[in-house]
C-alpha atoms as a PDB file:
ATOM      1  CA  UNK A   1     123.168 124.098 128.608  1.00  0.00           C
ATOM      2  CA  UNK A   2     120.191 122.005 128.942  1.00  0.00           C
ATOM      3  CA  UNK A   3     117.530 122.395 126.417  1.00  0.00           C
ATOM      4  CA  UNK A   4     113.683 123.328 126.938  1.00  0.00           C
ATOM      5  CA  UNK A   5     112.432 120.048 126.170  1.00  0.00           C
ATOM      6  CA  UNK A   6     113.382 116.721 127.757  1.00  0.00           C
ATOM      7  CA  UNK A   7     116.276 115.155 125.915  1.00  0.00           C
ATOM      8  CA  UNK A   8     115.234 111.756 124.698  1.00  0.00           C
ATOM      9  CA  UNK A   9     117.532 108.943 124.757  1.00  0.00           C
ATOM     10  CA  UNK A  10     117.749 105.906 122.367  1.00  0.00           C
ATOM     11  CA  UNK A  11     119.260 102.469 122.713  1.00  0.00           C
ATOM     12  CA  UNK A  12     119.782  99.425 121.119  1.00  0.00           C
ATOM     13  CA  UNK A  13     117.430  97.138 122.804  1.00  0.00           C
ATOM     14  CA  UNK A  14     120.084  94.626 124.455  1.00  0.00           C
ATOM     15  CA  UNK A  15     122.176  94.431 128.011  1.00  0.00           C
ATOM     16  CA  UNK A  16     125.174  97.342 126.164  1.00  0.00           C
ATOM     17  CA  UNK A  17     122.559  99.351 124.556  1.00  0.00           C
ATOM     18  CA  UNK A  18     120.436  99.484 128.393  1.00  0.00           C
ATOM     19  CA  UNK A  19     123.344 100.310 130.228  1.00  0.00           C
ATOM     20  CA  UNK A  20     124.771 102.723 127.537  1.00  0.00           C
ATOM     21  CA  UNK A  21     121.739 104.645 127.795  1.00  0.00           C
ATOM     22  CA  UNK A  22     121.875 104.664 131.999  1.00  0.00           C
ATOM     23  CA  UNK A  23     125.085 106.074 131.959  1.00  0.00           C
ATOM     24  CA  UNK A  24     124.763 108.816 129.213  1.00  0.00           C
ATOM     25  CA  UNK A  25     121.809 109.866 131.140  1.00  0.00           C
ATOM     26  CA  UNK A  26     122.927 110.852 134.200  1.00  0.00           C
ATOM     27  CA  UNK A  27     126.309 112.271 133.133  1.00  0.00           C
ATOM     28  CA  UNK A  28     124.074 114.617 130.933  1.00  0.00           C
ATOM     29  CA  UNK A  29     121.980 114.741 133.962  1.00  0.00           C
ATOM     30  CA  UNK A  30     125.188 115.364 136.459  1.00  0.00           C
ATOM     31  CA  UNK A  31     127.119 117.751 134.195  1.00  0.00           C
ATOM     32  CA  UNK A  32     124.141 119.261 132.223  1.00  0.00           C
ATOM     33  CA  UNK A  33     121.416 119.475 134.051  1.00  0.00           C
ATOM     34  CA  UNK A  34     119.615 117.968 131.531  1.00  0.00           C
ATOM     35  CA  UNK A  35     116.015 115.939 131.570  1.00  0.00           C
ATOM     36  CA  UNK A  36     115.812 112.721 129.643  1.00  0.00           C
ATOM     37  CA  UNK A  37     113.585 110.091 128.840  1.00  0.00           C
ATOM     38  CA  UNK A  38     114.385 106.615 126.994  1.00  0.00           C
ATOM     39  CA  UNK A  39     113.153 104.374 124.274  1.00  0.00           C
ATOM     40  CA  UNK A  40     114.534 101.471 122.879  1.00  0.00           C
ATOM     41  CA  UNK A  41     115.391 101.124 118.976  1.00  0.00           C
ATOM     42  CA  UNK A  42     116.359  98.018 116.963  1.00  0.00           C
ATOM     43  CA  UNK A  43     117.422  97.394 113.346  1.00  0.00           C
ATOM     44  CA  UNK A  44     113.509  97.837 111.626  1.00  0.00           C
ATOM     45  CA  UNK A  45     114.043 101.612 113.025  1.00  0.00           C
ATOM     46  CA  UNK A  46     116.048 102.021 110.181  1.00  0.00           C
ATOM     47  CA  UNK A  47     113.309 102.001 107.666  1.00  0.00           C
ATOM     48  CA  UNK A  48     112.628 105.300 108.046  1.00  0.00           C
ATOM     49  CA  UNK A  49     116.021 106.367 109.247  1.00  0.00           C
ATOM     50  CA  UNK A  50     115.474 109.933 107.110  1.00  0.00           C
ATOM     51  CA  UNK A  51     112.848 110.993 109.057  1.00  0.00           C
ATOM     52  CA  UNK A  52     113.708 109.414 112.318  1.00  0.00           C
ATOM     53  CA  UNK A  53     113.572 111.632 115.715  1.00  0.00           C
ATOM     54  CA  UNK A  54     112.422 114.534 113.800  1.00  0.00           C
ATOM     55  CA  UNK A  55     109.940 115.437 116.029  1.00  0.00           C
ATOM     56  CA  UNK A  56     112.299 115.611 119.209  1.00  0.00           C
ATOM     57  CA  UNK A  57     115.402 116.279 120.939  1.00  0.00           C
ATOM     58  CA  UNK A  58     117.602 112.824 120.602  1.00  0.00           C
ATOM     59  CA  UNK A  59     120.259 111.587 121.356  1.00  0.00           C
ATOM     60  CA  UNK A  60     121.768 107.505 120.478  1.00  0.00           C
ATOM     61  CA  UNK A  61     123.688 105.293 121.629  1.00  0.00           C
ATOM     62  CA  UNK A  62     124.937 101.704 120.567  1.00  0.00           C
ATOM     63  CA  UNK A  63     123.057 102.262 117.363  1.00  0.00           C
ATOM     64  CA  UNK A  64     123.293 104.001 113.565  1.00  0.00           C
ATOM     65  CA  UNK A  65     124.679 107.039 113.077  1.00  0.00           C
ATOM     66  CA  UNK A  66     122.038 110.145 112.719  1.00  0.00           C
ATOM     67  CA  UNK A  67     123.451 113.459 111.617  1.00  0.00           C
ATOM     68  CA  UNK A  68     120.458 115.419 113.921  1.00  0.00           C
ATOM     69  CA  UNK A  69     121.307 113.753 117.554  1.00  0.00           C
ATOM     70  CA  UNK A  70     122.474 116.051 119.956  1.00  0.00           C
ATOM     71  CA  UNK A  71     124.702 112.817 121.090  1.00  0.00           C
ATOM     72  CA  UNK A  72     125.896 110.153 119.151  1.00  0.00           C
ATOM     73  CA  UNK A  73     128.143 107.559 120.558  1.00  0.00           C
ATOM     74  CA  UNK A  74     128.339 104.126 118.712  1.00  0.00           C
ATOM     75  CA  UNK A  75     130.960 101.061 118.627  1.00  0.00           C
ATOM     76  CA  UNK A  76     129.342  99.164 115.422  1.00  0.00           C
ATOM     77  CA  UNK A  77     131.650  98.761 112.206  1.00  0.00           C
ATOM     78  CA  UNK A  78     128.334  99.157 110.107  1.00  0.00           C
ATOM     79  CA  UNK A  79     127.061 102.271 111.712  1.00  0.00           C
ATOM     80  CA  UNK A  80     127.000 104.181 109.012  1.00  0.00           C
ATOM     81  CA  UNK A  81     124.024 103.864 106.799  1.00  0.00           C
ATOM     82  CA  UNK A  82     124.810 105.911 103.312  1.00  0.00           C
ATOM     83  CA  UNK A  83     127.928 107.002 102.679  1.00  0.00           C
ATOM     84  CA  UNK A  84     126.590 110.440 102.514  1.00  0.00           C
ATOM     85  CA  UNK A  85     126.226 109.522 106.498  1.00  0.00           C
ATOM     86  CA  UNK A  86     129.795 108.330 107.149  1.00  0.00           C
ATOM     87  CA  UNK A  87     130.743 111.907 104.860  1.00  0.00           C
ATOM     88  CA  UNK A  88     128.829 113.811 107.714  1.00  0.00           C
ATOM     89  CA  UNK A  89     130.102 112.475 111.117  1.00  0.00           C
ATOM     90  CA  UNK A  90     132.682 114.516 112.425  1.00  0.00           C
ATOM     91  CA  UNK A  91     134.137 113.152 115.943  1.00  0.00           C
ATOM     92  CA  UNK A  92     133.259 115.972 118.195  1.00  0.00           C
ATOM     93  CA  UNK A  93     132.515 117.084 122.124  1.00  0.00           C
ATOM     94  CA  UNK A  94     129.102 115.240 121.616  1.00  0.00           C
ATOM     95  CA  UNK A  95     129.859 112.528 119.147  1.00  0.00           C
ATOM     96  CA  UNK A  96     131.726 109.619 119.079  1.00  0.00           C
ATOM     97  CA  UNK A  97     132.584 106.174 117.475  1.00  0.00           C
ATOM     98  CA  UNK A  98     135.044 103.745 118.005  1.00  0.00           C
ATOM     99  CA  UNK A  99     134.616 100.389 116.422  1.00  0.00           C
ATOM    100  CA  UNK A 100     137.290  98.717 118.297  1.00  0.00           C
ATOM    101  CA  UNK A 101     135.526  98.677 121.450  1.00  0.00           C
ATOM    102  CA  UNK A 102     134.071  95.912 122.715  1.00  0.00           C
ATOM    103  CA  UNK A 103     130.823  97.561 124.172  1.00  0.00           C
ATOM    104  CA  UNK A 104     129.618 100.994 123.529  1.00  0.00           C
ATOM    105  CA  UNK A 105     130.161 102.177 127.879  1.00  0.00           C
ATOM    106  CA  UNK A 106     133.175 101.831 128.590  1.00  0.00           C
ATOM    107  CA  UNK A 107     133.554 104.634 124.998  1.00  0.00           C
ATOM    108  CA  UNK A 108     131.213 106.518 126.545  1.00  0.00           C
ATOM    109  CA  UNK A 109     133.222 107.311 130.030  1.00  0.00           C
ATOM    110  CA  UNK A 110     136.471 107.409 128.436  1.00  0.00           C
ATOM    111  CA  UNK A 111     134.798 110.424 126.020  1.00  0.00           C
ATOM    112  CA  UNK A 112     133.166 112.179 129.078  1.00  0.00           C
ATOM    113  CA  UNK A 113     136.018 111.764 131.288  1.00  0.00           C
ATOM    114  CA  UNK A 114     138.257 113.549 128.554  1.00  0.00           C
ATOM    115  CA  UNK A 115     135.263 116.189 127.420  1.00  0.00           C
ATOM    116  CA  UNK A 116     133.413 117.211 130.520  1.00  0.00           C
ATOM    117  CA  UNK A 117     135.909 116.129 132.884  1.00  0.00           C
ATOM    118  CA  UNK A 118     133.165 113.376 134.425  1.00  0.00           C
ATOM    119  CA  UNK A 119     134.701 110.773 136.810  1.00  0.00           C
ATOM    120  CA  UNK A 120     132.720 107.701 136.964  1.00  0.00           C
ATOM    121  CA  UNK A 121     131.547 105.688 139.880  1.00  0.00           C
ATOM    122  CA  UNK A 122     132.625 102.532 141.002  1.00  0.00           C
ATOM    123  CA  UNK A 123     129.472 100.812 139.766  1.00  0.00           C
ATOM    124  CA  UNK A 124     129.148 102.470 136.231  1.00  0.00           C
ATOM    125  CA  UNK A 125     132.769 101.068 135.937  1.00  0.00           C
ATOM    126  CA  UNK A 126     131.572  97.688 136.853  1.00  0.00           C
ATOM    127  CA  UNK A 127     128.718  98.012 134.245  1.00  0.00           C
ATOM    128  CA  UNK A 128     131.136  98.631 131.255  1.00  0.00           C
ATOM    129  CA  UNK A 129     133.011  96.120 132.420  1.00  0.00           C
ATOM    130  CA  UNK A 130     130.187  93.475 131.610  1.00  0.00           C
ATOM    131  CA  UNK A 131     129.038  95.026 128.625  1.00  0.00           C
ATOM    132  CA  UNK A 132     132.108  94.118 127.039  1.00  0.00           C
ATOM    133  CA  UNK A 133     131.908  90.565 128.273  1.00  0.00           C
ATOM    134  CA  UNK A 134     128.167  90.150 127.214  1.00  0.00           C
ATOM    135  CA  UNK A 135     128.228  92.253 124.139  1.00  0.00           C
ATOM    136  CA  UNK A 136     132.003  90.979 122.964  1.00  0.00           C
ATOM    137  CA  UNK A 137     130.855  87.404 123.844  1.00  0.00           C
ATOM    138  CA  UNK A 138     134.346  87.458 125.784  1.00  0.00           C
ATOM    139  CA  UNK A 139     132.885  84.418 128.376  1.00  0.00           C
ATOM    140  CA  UNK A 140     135.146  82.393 130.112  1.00  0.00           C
ATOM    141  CA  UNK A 141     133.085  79.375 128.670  1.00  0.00           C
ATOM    142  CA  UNK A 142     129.887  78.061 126.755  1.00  0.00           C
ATOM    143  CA  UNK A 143     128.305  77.091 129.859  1.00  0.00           C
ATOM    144  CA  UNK A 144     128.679  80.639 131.778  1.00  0.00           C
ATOM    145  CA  UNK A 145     127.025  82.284 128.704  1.00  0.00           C
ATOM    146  CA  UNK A 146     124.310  80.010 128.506  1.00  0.00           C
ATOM    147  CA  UNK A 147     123.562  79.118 133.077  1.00  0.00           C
ATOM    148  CA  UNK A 148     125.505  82.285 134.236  1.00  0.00           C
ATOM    149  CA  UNK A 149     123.989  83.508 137.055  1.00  0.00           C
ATOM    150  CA  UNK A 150     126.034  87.169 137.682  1.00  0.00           C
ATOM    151  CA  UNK A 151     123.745  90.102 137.820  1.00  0.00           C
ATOM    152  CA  UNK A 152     124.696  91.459 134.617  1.00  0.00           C
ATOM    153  CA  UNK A 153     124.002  87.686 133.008  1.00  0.00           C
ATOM    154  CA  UNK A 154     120.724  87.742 134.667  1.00  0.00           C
ATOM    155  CA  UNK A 155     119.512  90.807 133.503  1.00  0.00           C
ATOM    156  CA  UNK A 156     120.869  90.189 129.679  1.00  0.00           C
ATOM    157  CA  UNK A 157     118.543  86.574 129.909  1.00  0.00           C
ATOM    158  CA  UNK A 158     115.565  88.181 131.010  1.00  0.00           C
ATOM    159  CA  UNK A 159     116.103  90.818 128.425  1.00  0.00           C
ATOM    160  CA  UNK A 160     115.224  88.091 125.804  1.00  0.00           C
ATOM    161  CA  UNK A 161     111.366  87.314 127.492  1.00  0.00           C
ATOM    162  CA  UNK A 162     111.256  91.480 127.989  1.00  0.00           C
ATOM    163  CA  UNK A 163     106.595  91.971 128.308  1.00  0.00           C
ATOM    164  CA  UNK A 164     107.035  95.045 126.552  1.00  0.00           C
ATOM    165  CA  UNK A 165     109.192  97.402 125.103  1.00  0.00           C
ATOM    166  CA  UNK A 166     108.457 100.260 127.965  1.00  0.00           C
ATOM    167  CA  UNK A 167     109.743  97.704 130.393  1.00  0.00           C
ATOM    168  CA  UNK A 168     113.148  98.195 129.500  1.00  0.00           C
ATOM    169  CA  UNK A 169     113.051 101.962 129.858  1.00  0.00           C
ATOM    170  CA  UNK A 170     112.219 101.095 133.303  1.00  0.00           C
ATOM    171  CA  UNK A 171     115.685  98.909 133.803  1.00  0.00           C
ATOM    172  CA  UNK A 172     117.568 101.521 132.057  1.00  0.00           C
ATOM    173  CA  UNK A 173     116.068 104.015 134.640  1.00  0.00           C
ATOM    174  CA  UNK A 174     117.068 101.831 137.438  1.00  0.00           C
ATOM    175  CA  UNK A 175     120.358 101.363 135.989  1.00  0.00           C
ATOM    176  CA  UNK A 176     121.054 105.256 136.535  1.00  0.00           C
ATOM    177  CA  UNK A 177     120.731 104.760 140.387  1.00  0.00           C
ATOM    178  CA  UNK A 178     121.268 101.278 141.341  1.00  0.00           C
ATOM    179  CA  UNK A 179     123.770  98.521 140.955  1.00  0.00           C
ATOM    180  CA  UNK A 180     123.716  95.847 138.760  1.00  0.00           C
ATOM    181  CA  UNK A 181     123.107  93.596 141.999  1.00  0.00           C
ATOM    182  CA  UNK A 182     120.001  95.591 142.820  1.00  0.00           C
ATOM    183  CA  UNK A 183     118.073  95.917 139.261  1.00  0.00           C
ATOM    184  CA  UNK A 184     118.546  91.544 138.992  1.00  0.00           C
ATOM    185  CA  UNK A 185     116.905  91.684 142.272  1.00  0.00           C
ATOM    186  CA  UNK A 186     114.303  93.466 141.038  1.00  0.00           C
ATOM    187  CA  UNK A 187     111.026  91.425 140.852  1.00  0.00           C
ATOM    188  CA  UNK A 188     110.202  91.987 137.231  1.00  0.00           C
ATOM    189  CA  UNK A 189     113.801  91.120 136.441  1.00  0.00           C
ATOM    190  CA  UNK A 190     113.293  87.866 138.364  1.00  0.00           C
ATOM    191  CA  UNK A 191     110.208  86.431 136.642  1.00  0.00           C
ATOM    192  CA  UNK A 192     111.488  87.365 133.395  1.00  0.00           C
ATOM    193  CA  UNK A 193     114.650  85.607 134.208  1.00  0.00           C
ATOM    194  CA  UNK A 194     112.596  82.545 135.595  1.00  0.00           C
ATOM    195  CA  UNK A 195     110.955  82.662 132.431  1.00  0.00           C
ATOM    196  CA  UNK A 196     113.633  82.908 129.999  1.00  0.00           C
ATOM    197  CA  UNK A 197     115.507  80.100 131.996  1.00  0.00           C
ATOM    198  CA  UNK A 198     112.998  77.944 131.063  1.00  0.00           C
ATOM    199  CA  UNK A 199     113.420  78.786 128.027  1.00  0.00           C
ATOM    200  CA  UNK A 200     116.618  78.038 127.515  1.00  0.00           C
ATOM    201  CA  UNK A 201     116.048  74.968 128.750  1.00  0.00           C
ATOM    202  CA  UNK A 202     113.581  74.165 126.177  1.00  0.00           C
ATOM    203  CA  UNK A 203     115.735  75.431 123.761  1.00  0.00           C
ATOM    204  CA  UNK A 204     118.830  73.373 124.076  1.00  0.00           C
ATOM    205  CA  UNK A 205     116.366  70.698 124.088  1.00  0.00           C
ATOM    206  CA  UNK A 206     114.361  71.404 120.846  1.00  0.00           C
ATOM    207  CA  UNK A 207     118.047  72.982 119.099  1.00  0.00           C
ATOM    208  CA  UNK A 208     118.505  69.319 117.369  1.00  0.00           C
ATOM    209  CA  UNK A 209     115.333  69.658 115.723  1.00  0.00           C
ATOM    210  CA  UNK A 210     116.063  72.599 114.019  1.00  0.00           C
ATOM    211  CA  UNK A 211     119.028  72.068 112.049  1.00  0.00           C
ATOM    212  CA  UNK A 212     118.851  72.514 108.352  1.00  0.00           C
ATOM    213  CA  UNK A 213     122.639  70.912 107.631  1.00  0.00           C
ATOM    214  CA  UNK A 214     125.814  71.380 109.088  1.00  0.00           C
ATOM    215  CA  UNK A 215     129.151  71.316 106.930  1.00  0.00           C
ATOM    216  CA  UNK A 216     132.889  72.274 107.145  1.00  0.00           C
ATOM    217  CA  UNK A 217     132.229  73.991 110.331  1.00  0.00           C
ATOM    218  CA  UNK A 218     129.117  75.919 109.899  1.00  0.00           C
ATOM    219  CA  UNK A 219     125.871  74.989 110.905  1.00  0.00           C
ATOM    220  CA  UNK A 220     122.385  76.430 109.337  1.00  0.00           C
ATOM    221  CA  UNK A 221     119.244  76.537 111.530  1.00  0.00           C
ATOM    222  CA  UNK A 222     115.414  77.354 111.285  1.00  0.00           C
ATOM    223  CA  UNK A 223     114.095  78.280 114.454  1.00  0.00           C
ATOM    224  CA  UNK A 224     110.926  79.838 112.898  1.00  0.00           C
ATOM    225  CA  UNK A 225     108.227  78.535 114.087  1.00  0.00           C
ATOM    226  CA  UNK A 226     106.737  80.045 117.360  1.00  0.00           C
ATOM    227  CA  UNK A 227     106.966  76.553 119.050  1.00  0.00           C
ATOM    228  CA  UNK A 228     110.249  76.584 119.181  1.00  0.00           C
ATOM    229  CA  UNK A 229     112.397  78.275 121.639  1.00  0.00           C
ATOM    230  CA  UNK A 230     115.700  80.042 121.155  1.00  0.00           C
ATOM    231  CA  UNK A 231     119.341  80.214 122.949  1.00  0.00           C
ATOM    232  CA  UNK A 232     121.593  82.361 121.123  1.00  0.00           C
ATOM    233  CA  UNK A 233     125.058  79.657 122.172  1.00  0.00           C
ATOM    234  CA  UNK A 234     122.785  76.343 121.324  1.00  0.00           C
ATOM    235  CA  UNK A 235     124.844  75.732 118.501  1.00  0.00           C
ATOM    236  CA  UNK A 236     128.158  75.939 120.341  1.00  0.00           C
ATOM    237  CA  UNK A 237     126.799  73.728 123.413  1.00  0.00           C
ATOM    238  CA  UNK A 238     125.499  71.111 121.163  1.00  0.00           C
ATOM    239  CA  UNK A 239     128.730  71.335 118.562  1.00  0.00           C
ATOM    240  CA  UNK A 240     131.868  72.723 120.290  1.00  0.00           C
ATOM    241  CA  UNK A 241     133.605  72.384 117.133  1.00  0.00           C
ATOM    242  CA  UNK A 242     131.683  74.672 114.962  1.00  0.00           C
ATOM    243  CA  UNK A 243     132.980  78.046 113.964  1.00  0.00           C
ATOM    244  CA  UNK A 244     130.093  79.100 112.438  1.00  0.00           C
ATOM    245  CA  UNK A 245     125.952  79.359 113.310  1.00  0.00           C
ATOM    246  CA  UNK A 246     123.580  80.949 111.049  1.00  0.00           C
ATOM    247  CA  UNK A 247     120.044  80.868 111.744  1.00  0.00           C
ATOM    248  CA  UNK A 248     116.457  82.067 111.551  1.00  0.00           C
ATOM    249  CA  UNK A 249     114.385  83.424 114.608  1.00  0.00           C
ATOM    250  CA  UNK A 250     111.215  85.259 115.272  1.00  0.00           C
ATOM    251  CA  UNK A 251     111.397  88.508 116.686  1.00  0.00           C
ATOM    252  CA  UNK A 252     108.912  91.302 117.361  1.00  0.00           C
ATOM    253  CA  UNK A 253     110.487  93.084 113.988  1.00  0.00           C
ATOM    254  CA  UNK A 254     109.510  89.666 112.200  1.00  0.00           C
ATOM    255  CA  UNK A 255     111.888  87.157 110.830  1.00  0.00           C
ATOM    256  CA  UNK A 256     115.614  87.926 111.765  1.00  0.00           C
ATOM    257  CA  UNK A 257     118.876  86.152 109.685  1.00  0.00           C
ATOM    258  CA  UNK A 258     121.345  85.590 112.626  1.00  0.00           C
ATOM    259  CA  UNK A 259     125.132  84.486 112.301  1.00  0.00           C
ATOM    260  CA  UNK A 260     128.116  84.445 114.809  1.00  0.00           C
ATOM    261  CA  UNK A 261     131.330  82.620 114.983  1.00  0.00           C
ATOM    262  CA  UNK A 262     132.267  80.423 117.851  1.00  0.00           C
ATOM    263  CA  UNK A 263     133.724  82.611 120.858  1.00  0.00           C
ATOM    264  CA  UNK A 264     134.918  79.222 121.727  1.00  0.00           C
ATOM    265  CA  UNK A 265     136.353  77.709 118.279  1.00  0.00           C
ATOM    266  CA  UNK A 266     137.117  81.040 116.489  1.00  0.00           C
ATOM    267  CA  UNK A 267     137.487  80.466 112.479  1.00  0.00           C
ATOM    268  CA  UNK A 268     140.995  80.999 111.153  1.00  0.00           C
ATOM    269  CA  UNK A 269     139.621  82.031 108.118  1.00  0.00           C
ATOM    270  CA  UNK A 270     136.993  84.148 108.731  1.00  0.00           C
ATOM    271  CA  UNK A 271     134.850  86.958 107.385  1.00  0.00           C
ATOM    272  CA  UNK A 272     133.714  90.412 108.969  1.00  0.00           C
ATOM    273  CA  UNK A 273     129.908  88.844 109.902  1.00  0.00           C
ATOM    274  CA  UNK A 274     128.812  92.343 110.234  1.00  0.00           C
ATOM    275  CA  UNK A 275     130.101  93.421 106.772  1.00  0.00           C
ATOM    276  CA  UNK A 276     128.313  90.748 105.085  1.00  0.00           C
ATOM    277  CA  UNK A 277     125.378  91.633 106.951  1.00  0.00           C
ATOM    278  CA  UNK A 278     125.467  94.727 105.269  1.00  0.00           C
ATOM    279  CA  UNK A 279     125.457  93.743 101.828  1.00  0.00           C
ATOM    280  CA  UNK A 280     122.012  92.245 102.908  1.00  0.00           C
ATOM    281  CA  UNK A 281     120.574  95.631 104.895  1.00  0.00           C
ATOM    282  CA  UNK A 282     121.880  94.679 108.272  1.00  0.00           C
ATOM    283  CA  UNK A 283     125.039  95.131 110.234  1.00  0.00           C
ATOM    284  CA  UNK A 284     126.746  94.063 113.142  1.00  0.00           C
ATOM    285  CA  UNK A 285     130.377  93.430 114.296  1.00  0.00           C
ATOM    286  CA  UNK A 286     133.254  91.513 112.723  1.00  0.00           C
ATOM    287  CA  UNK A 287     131.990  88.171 115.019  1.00  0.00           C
ATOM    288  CA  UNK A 288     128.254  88.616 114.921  1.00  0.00           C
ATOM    289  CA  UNK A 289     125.530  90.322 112.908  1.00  0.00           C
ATOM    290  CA  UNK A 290     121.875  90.245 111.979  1.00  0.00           C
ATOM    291  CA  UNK A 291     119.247  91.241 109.353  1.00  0.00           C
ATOM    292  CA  UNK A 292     115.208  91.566 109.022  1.00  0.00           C
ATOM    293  CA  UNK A 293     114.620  90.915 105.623  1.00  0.00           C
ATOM    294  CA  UNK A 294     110.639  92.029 104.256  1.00  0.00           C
ATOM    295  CA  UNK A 295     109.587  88.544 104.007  1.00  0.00           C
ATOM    296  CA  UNK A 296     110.031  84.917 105.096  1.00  0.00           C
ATOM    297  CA  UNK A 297     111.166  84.028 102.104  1.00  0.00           C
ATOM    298  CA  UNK A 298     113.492  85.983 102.016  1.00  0.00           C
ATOM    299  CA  UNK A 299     114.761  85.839 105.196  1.00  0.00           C
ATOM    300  CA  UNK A 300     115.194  81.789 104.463  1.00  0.00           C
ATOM    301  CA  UNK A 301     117.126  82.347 101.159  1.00  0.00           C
ATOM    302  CA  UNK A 302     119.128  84.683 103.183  1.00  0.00           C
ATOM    303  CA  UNK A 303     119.756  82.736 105.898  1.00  0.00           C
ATOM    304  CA  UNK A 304     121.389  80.077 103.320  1.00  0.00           C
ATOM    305  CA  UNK A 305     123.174  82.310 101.095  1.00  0.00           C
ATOM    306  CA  UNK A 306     125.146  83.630 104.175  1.00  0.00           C
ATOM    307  CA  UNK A 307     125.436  79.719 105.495  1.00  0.00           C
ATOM    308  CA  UNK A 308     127.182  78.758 102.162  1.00  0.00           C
ATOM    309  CA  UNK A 309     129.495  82.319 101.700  1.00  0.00           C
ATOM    310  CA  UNK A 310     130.917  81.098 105.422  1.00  0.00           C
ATOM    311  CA  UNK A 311     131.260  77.683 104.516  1.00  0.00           C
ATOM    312  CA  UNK A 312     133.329  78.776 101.687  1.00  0.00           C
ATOM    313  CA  UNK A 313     135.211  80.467 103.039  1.00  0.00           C
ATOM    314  CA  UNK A 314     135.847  78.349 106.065  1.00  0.00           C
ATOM    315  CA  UNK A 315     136.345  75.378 103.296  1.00  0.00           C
ATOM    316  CA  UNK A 316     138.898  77.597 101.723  1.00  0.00           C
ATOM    317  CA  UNK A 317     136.800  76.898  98.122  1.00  0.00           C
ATOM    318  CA  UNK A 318     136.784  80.601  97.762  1.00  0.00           C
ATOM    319  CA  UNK A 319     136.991  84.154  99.018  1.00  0.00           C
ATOM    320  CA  UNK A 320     133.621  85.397  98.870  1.00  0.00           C
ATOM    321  CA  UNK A 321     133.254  88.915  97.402  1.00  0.00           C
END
């Protein structure tokens, strides 16, 4: 039964976290009856993750685990803030977590199709089906992730240049009623894209500039400054044979430590990214993770700490505890 007040809905603020929050909308909306509203989250929200949503109905999706959401549904190894948290979450009708899925949609179906009997459409299929390749980085090459030009890899570029955070609301309200064809048609979505292509190209051309060193397969990077631009696979297109990229980049949280290992030249040795994200106050996924640290200092001595634990480990020197 659908409560009094409108039901809001947060997301992680990326292409899975959009289209996770489309499609538990209007299966709450289909089977429910409920009335929802969206805002996007990202990792500073977790700064005052005690007192978060207390002032509303919520649910999440693709991000932390909060014992008060109505609906929880979350794919991310490091969901789990405390351990008091992890003690508390209970798989139920109305939450859900499954860290071996690629993206958090195609979890979400599979949990309403099997709860509230919910068949999805055709297009929400389609949907999940690119979340996992954006979100799992499961590209058939360097150079669709970085000049794709499907829908779904048109909308996740102009994500990056989004002119506000209500703006994605908007896309994640489209996403309930049209196809991913229709929202990249979209005229917003179109001069953000524009935008952030040219971006991109400015990126892979300043990318050179901003290495700090590269050894045994792992490449560090400061792309602080607000004159440079950022591509996330820059270090793959210029360096193939990496395994590792770990870098600094501006943000609208501030200063953000991010590392991922080559979809393209995976490590044989390895860590869990996301793990050791953890141990700094961020998370992510066994191949990719991030952190805001407080301050750019920190953020730098971060950024190389992580740099040299993969490099170790990729040098088979040591196993980083």
């Amino acid at each position: 039964m659908a409560g009094s007040s409108p039901l809001r809905i947060y997301y992680h603020r990326d292409f899975d976290g959009c289209v996770s929050g489309a499609i538990l909308a209007s299966i709450l909306i289909d089977t429910f009856g409920e009335r929802v509203e969206w805002r996007s989250v990202n990792y500073d929200q977790r700064r005052n993750w005690e007192t978060f949503g207390s002032d509303s109905r919520f649910a999440i999706v693709d991000f932390h685990f909060h014992p008060k959401a109505e609906y929880w549904f979350d794919h991310h190894p490091t969901t789990f803030l405390t351990p008091e948290l992890r003690e508390a979450y209970k798989p139920s009708e109305r939450w859900a977590w499954d860290e071996t899925s690629p993206s958090c949609p195609p979890m979400i179906l599979a949990h309403a199709k099997e709860h509230w009997r919910y068949v999805a459409s055709e297009r929400f299929e389609n949907m999940a089906y690119w979340s996992n390749i954006v979100d799992a980085a499961q590209y058939t090459s360097c150079e669709q992730a970085i000049f794709g030009e499907e829908p779904a890899l048109r909308i996740t570029r102009a994500l990056t240049v989004a002119p506000s955070l209500e703006w994605t609301d908007t896309l994640v309200e489209a996403m309930t009623c049209q196809s991913l064809e229709q929202v990249a048609e979209r005229e917003s979505v179109e001069l953000a894209h524009q935008r952030a292509s040219r971006n991109r190209d400015k990126a892979l051309e300043q990318f050179p500039s901003t290495v700090e060193w590269m050894r045994d397969g792992v490449l560090l990077f400061d792309a602080s400054s607000g004159k440079v631009r950022r591509e996330r696979f820059a270090p793959f297109y210029h360096h193939p044979e990496l395994e590792y990229a770990v870098g600094v980049i501006p943000t609208r949280s501030g200063l953000h430590v991010t590392c991922g290992e080559n979809p393209w030249n995976k490590p044989a040795q390895g860590l869990h990214v996301g793990e050791l994200m953890e141990k700094y106050g961020g998370g992510g996924h066994r191949a990719v993770g991030g952190v805001n640290p407080a301050s750019i200092e920190q953020t730098k001595t971060i950024a190389f700490e992580i740099a040299e634990i993969l490099r170790s480990a990729v040098s088979g020197e040591s196993t980083p505890t």
